[in-house]
C-alpha atoms as a PDB file:
ATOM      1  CA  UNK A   1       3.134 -10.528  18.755  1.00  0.00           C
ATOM      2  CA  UNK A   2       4.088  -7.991  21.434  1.00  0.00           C
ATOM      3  CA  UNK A   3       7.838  -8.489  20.672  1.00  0.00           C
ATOM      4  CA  UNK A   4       7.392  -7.706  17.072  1.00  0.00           C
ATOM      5  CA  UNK A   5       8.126  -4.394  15.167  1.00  0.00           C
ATOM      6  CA  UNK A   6       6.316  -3.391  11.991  1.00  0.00           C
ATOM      7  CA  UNK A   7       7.749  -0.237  10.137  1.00  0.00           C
ATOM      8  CA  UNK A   8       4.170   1.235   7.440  1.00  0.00           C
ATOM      9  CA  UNK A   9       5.742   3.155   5.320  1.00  0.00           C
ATOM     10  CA  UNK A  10       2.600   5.336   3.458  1.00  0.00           C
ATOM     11  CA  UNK A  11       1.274   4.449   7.242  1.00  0.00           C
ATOM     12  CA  UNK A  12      -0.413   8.211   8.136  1.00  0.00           C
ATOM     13  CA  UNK A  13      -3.511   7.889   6.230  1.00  0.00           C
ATOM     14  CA  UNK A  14      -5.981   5.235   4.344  1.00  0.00           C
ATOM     15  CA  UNK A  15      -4.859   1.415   4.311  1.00  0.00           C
ATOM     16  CA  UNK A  16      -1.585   1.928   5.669  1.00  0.00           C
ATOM     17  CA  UNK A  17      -2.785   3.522   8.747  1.00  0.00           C
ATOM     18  CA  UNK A  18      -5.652   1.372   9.478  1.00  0.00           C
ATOM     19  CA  UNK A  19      -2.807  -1.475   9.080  1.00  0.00           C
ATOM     20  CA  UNK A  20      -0.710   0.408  11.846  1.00  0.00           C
ATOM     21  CA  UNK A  21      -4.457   0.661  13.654  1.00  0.00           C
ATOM     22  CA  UNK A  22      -4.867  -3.413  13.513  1.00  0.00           C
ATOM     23  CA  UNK A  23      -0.948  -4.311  14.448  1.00  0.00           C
ATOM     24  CA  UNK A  24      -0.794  -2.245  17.507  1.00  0.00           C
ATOM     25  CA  UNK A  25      -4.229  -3.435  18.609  1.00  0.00           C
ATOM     26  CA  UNK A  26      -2.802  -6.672  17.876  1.00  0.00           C
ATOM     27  CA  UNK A  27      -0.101  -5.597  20.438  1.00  0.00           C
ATOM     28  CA  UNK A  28       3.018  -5.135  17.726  1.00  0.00           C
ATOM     29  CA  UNK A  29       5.606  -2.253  17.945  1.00  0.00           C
ATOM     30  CA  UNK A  30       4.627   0.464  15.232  1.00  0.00           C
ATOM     31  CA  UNK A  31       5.832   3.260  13.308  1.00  0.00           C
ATOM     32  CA  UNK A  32       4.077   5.052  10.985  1.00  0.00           C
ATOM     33  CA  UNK A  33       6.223   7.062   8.051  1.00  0.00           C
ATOM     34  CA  UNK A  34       4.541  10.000   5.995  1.00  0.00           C
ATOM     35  CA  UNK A  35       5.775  13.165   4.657  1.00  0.00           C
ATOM     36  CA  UNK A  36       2.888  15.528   5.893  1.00  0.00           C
ATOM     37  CA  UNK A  37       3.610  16.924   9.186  1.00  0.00           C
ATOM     38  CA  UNK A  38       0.030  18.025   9.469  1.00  0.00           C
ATOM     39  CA  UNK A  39      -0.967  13.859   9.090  1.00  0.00           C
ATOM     40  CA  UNK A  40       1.788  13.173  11.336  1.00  0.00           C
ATOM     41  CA  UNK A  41       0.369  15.502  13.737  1.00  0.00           C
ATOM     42  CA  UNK A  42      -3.057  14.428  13.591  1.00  0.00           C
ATOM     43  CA  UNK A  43      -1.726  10.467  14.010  1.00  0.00           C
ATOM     44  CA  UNK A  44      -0.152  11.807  16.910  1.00  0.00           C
ATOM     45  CA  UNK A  45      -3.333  13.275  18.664  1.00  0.00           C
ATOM     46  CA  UNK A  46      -5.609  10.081  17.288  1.00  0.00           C
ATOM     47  CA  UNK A  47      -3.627   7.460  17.557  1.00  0.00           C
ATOM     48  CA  UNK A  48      -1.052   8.158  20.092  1.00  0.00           C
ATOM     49  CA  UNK A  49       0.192   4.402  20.209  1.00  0.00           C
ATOM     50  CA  UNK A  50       2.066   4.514  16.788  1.00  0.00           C
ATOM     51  CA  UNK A  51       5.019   6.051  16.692  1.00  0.00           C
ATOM     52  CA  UNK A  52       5.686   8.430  13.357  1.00  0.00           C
ATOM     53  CA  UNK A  53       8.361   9.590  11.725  1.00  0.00           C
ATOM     54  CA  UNK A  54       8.343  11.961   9.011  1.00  0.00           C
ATOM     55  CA  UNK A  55      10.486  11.115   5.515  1.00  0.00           C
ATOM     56  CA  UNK A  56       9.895  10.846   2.043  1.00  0.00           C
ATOM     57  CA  UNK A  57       9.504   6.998   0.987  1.00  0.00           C
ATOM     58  CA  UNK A  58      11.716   7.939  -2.342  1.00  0.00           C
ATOM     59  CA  UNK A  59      14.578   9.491  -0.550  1.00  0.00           C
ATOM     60  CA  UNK A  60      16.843   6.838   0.343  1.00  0.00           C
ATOM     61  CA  UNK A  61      18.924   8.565   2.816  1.00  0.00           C
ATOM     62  CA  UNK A  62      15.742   9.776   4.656  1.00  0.00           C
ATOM     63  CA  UNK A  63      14.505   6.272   4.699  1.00  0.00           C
ATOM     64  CA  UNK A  64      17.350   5.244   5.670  1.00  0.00           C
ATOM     65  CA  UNK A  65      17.683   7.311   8.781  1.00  0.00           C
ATOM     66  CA  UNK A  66      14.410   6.272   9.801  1.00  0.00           C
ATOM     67  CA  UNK A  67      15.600   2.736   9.562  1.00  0.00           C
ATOM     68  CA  UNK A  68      18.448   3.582  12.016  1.00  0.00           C
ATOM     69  CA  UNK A  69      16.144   4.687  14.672  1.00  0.00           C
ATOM     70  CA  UNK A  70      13.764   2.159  14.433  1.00  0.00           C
ATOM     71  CA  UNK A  71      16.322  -1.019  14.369  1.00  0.00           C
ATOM     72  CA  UNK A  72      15.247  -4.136  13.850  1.00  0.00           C
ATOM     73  CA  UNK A  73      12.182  -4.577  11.769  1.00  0.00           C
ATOM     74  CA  UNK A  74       9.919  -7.626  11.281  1.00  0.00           C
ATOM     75  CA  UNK A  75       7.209  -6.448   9.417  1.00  0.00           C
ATOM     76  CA  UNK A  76       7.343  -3.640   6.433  1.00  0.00           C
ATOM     77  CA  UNK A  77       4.664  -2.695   4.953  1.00  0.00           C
ATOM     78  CA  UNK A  78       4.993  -0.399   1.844  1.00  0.00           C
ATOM     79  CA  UNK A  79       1.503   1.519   1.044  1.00  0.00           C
ATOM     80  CA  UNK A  80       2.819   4.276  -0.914  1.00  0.00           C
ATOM     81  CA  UNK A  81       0.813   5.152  -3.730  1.00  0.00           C
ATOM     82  CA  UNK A  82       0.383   7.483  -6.961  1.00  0.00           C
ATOM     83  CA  UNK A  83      -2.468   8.227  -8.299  1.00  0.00           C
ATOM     84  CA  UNK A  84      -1.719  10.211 -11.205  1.00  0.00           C
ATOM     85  CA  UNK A  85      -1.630   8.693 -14.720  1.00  0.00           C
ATOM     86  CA  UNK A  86      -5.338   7.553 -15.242  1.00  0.00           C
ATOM     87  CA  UNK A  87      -6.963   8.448 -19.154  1.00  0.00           C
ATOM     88  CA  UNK A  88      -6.921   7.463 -22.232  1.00  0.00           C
ATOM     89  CA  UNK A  89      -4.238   6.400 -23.891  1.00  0.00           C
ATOM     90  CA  UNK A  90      -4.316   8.824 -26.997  1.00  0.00           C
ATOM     91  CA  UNK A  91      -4.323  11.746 -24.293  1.00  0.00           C
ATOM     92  CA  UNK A  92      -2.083  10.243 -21.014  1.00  0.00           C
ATOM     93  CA  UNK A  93       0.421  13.095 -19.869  1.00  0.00           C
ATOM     94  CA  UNK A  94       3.207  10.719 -19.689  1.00  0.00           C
ATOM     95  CA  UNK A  95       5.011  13.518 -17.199  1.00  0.00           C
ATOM     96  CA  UNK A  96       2.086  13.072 -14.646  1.00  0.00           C
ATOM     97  CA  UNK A  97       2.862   8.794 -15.004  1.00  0.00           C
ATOM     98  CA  UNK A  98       6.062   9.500 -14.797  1.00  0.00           C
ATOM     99  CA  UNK A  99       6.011  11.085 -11.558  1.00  0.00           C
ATOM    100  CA  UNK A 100       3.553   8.072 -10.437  1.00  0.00           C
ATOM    101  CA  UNK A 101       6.110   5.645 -10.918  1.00  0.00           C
ATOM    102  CA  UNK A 102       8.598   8.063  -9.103  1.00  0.00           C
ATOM    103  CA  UNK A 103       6.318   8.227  -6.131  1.00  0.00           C
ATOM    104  CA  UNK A 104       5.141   4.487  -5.731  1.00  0.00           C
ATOM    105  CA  UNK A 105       7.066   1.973  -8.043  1.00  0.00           C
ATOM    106  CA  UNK A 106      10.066   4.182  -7.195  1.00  0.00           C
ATOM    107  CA  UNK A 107       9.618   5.037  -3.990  1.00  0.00           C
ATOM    108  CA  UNK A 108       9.037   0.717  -3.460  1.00  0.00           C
ATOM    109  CA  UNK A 109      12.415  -0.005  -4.426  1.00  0.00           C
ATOM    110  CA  UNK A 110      13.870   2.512  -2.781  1.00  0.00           C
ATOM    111  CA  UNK A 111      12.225   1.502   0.778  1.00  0.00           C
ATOM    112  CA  UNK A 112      13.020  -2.107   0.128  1.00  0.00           C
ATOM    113  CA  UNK A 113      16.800  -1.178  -0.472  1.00  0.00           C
ATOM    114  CA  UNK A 114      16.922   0.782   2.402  1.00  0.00           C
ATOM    115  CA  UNK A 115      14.934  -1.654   4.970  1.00  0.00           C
ATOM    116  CA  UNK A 116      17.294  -4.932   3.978  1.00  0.00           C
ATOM    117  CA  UNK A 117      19.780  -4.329   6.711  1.00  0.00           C
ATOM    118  CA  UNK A 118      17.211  -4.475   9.140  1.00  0.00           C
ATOM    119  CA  UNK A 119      14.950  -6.939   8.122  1.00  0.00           C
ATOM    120  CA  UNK A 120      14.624 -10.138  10.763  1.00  0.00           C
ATOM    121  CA  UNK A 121      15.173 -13.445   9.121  1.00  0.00           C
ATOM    122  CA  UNK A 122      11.843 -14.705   9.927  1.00  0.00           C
ATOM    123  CA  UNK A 123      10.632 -10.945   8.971  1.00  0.00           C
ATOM    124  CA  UNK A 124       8.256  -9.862   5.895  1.00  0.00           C
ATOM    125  CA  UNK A 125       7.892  -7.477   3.230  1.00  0.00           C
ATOM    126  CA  UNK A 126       4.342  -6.396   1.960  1.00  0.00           C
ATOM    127  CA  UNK A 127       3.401  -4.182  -0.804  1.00  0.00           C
ATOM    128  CA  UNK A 128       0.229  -2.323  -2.348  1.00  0.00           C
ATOM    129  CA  UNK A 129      -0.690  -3.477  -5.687  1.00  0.00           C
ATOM    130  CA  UNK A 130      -4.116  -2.316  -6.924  1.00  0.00           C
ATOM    131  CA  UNK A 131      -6.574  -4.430  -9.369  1.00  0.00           C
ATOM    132  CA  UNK A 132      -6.150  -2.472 -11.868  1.00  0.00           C
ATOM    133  CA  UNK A 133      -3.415  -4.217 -12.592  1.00  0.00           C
ATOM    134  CA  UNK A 134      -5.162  -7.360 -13.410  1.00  0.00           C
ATOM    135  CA  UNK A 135      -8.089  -6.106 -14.846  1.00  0.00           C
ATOM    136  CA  UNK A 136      -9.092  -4.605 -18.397  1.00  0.00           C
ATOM    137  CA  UNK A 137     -10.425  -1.308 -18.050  1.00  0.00           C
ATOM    138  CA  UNK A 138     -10.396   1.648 -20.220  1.00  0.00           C
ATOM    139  CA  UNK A 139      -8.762   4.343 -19.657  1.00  0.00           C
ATOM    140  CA  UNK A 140      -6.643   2.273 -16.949  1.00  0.00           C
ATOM    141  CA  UNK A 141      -3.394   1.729 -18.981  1.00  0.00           C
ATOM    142  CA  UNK A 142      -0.762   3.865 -16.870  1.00  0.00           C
ATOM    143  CA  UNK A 143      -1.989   3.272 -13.600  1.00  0.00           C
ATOM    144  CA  UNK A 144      -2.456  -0.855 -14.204  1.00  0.00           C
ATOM    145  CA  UNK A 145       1.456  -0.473 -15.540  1.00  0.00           C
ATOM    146  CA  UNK A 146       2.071   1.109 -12.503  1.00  0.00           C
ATOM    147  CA  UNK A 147       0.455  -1.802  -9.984  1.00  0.00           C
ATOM    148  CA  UNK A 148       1.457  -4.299 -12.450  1.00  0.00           C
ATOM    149  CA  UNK A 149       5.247  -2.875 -11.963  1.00  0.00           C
ATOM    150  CA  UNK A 150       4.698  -2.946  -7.949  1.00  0.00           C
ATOM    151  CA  UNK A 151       3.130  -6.327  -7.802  1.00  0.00           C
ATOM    152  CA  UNK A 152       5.988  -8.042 -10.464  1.00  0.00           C
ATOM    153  CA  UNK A 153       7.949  -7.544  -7.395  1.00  0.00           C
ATOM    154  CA  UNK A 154       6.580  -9.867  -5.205  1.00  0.00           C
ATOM    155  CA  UNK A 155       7.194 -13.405  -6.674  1.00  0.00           C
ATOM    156  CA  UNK A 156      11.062 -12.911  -7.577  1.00  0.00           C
ATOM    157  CA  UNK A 157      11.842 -10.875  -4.182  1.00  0.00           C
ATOM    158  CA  UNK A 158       9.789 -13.756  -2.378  1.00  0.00           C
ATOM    159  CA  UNK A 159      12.724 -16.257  -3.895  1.00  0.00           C
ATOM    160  CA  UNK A 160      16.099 -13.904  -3.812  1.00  0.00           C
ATOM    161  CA  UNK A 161      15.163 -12.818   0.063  1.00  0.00           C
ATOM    162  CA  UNK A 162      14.331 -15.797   1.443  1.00  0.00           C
ATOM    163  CA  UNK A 163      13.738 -16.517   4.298  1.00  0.00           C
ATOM    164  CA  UNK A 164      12.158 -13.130   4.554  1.00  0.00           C
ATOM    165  CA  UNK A 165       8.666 -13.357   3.003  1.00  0.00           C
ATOM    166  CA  UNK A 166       7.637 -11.007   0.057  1.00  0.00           C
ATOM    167  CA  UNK A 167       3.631 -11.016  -0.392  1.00  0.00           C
ATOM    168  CA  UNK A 168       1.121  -8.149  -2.138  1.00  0.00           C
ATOM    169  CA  UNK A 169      -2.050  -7.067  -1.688  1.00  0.00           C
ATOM    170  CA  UNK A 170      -4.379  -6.112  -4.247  1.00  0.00           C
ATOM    171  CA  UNK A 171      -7.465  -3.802  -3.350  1.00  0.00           C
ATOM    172  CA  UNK A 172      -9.824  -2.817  -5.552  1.00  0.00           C
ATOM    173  CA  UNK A 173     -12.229  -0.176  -4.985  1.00  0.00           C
ATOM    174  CA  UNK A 174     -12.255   1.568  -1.719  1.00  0.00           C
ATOM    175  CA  UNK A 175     -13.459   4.496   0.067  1.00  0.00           C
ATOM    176  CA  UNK A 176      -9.688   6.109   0.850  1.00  0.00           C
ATOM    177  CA  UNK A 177      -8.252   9.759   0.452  1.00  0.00           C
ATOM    178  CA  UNK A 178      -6.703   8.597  -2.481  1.00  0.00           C
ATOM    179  CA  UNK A 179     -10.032   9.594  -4.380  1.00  0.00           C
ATOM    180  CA  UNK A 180      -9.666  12.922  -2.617  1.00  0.00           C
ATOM    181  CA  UNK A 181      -9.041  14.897  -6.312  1.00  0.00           C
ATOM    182  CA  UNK A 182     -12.558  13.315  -7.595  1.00  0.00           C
ATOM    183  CA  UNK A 183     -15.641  16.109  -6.514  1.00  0.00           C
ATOM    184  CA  UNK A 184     -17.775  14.299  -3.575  1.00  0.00           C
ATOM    185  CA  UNK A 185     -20.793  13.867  -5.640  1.00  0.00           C
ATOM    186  CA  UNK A 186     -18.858  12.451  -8.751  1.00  0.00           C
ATOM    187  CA  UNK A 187     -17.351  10.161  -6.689  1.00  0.00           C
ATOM    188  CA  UNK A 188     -20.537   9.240  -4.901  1.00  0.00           C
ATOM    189  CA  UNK A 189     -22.313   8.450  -8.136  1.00  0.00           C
ATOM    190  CA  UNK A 190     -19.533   6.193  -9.398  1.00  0.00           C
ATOM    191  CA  UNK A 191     -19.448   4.519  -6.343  1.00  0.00           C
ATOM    192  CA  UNK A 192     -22.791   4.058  -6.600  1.00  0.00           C
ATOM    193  CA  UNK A 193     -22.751   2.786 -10.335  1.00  0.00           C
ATOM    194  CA  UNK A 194     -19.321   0.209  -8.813  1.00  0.00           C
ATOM    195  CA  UNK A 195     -21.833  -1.385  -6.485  1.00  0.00           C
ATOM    196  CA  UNK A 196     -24.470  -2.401  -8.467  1.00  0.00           C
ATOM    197  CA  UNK A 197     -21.875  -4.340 -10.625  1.00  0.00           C
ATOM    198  CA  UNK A 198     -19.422  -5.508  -7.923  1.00  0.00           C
ATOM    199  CA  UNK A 199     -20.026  -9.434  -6.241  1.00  0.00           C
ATOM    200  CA  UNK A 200     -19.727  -7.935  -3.083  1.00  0.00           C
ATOM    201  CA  UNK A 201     -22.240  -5.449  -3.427  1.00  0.00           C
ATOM    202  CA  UNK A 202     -20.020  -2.848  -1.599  1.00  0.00           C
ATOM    203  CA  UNK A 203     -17.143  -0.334  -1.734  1.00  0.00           C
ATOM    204  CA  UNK A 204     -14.126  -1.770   0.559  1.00  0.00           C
ATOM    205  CA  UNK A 205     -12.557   0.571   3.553  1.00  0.00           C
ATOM    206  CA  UNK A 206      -9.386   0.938   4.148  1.00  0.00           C
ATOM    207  CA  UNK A 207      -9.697  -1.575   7.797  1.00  0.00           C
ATOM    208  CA  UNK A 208     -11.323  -4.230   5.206  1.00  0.00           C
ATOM    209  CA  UNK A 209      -8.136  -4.220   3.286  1.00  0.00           C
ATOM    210  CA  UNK A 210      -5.965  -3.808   6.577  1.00  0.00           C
ATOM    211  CA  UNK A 211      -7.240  -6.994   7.513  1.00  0.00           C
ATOM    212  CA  UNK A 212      -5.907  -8.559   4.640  1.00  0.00           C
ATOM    213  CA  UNK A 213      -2.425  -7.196   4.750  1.00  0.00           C
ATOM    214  CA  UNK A 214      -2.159  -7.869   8.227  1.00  0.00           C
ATOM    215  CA  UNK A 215      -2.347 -11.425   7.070  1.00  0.00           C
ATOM    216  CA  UNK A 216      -0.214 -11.214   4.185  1.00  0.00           C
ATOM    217  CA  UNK A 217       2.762  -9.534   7.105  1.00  0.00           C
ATOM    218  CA  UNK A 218       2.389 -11.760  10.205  1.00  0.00           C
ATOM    219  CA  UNK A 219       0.988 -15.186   8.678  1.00  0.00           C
ATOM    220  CA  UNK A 220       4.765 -17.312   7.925  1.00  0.00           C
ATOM    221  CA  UNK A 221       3.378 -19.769   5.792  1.00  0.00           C
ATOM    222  CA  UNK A 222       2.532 -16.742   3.503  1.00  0.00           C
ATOM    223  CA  UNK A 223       4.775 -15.532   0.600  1.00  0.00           C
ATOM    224  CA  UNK A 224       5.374 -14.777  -2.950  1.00  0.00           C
ATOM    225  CA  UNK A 225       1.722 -14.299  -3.346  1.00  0.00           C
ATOM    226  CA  UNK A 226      -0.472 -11.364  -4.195  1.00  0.00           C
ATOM    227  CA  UNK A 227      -3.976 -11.722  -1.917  1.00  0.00           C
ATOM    228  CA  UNK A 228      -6.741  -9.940  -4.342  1.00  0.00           C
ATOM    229  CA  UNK A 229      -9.146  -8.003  -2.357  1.00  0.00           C
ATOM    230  CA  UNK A 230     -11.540  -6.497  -4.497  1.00  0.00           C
ATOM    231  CA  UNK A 231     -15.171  -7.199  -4.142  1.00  0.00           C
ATOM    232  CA  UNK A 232     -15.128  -9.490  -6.811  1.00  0.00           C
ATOM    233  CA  UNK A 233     -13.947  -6.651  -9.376  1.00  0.00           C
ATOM    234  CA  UNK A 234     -11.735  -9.012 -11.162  1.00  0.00           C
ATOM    235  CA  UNK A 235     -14.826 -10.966 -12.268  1.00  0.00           C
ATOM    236  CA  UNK A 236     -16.919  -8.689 -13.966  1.00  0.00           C
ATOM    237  CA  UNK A 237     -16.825  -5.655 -16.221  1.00  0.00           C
ATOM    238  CA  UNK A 238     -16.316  -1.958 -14.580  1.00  0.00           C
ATOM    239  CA  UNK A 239     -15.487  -0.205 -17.823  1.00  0.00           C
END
């Protein structure tokens, strides 16, 4: 695996950098894209291995550029995400969706577009899906239109870019920044009130679902499938 390149894009915090974490310990080439300097800077100080590059996943000629320095690429890995556009659906501020889709589903296509040139034949695409999008939860409807969107990707790009492999991965509840606009103790107790419901017993971090996706990149007998990671969430009722 030394001779391989992987390219997170979303890579500076949560999943996508324990993904970078697990390739380079697995002895891959990575680079890590964000558009927070300050992340970028702390990557740098932590994690001086990875290699980051600062761009905006939904600008394509910032993408782009990135893709010109890199090169070749065997392994992208897309963990963008949005997190706006949860509520009801009487109440949903279709703006705040809106700009969901511009900063994930959006921002997807746009990376993939970009990254083609430079994808290796025997390379892979991965993206972030989330179980909302299989799952029926109140209150859920934008966001699980928003996964579902992300992870309809995967089985027709796994067919039109062949031999390049397309897979998805699809977490479920874990303990990531991404909860970072939910008060500590509200998200405490609901994490609390998750586990007594969930299989698994347990909230998922971000290096259980890196483990996953590392899978879904490097393993070639892998593609046009979405892996579901997610305690068993799927199964039961977390309404």
């Amino acid at each position: 695996m030394s001779e391989r390149t992987a390219l997170i894009v979303g890579g500076t915090s949560g999943i996508g950098l324990a993904t970078a974490r697990r390739l380079h310990t697995l002895g891959a080439t990575v680079h890590v894209v964000g558009r927070d300097k300050q992340r970028l800077d702390d990557v740098a100080a932590t994690d001086p291995g990875l290699i980051g590059h600062r761009a905006d996943g939904g600008h394509r000629a910032e993408i782009a550029a990135v893709l010109a320095a890199v090169g070749s690429v065997d392994w992208l890995i897309i963990t963008l995400s949005g997190s706006d556009g949860p509520g009801a659906i009487a109440d949903l501020d279709l703006d705040l969706l809106r700009g969901a889709f511009d900063a994930k589903f959006w921002a997807h296509l746009t990376t993939i577009q970009a990254a083609l040139p430079y994808l290796t034949p025997t390379g892979s695409i991965t993206l972030l899906g989330a179980i909302s999008a299989r799952v029926g939860m109140p209150g859920t409807a934008g966001i699980a239109a928003l996964n579902g969107a992300v992870e309809a990707l995967v089985k027709p790009l796994a067919v039109e870019l062949a031999p390049i492999r397309v897979n998805g991965v699809s977490p479920g509840l874990v303990d990531t920044p991404w909860w970072s606009g939910m008060p500590d103790d509200a998200r405490q107790s609901y994490f609390a009130q998750a586990v007594q419901a969930l299989p698994a017993q347990r909230i998922a971090t971000a290096d259980d679902i890196a483990e996953v996706t590392v899978v879904a990149a490097t393993n070639p007998n892998v593609t046009g499938t979405v892996i579901e990671t997610d305690g068993g969430a799927r199964l039961v009722s977390m309404g």
